[in-house]
Protein backbone atom coordinates (compact mmCIF):
# COMPACT_ATOMS: atom_id res chain seq x y z
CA UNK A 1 62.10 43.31 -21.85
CA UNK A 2 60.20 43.46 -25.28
CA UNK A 3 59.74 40.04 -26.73
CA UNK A 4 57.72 38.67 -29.50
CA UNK A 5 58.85 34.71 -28.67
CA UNK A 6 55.74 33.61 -26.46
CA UNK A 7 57.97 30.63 -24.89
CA UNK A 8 60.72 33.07 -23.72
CA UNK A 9 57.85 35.30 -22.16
CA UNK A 10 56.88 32.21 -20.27
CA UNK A 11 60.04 30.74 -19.32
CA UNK A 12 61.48 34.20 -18.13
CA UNK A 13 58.37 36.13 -16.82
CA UNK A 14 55.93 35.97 -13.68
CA UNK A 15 53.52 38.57 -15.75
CA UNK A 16 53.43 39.21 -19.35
CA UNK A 17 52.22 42.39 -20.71
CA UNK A 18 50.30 42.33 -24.15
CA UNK A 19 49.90 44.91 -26.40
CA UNK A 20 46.56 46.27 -28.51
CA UNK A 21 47.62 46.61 -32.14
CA UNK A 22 48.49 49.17 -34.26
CA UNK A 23 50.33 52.53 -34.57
CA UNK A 24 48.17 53.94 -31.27
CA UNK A 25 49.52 50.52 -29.55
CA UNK A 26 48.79 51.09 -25.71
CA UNK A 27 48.94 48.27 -22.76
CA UNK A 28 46.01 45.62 -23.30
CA UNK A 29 45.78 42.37 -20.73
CA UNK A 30 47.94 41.43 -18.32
CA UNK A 31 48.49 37.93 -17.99
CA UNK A 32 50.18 36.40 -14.79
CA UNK A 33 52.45 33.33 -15.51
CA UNK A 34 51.39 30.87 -13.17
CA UNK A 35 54.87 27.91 -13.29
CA UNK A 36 56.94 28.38 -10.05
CA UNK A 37 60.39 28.96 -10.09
CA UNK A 38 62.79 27.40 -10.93
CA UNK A 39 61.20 26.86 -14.71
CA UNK A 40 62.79 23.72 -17.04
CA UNK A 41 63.05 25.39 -20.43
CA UNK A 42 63.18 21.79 -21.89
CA UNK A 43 60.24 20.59 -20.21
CA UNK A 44 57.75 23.89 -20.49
CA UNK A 45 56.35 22.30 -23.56
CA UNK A 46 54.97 19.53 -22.22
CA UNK A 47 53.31 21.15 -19.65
């Protein structure tokens, strides 16, 4: 899934893949998401 909403990436993800920029875009960082399961979509901000 391609998202550019960082909460749904959060709420929805156990990695998250970023991007490098431009037209030459290729896979940058890999970030692991590290809320267990299930996640309160209501409360993520306040964590």
């Amino acid at each position: 899934m391609i998202t550019h909403d960082v909460d749904e990436a959060i709420y929805m993800a156990d990695r998250i893949v970023l991007m490098t920029n431009g037209p030459n875009a290729t896979i940058g960082e890999i970030l692991k998401v590290p809320f267990p399961h299930p996640r309160d979509r209501h409360a993520m901000p306040e964590t």
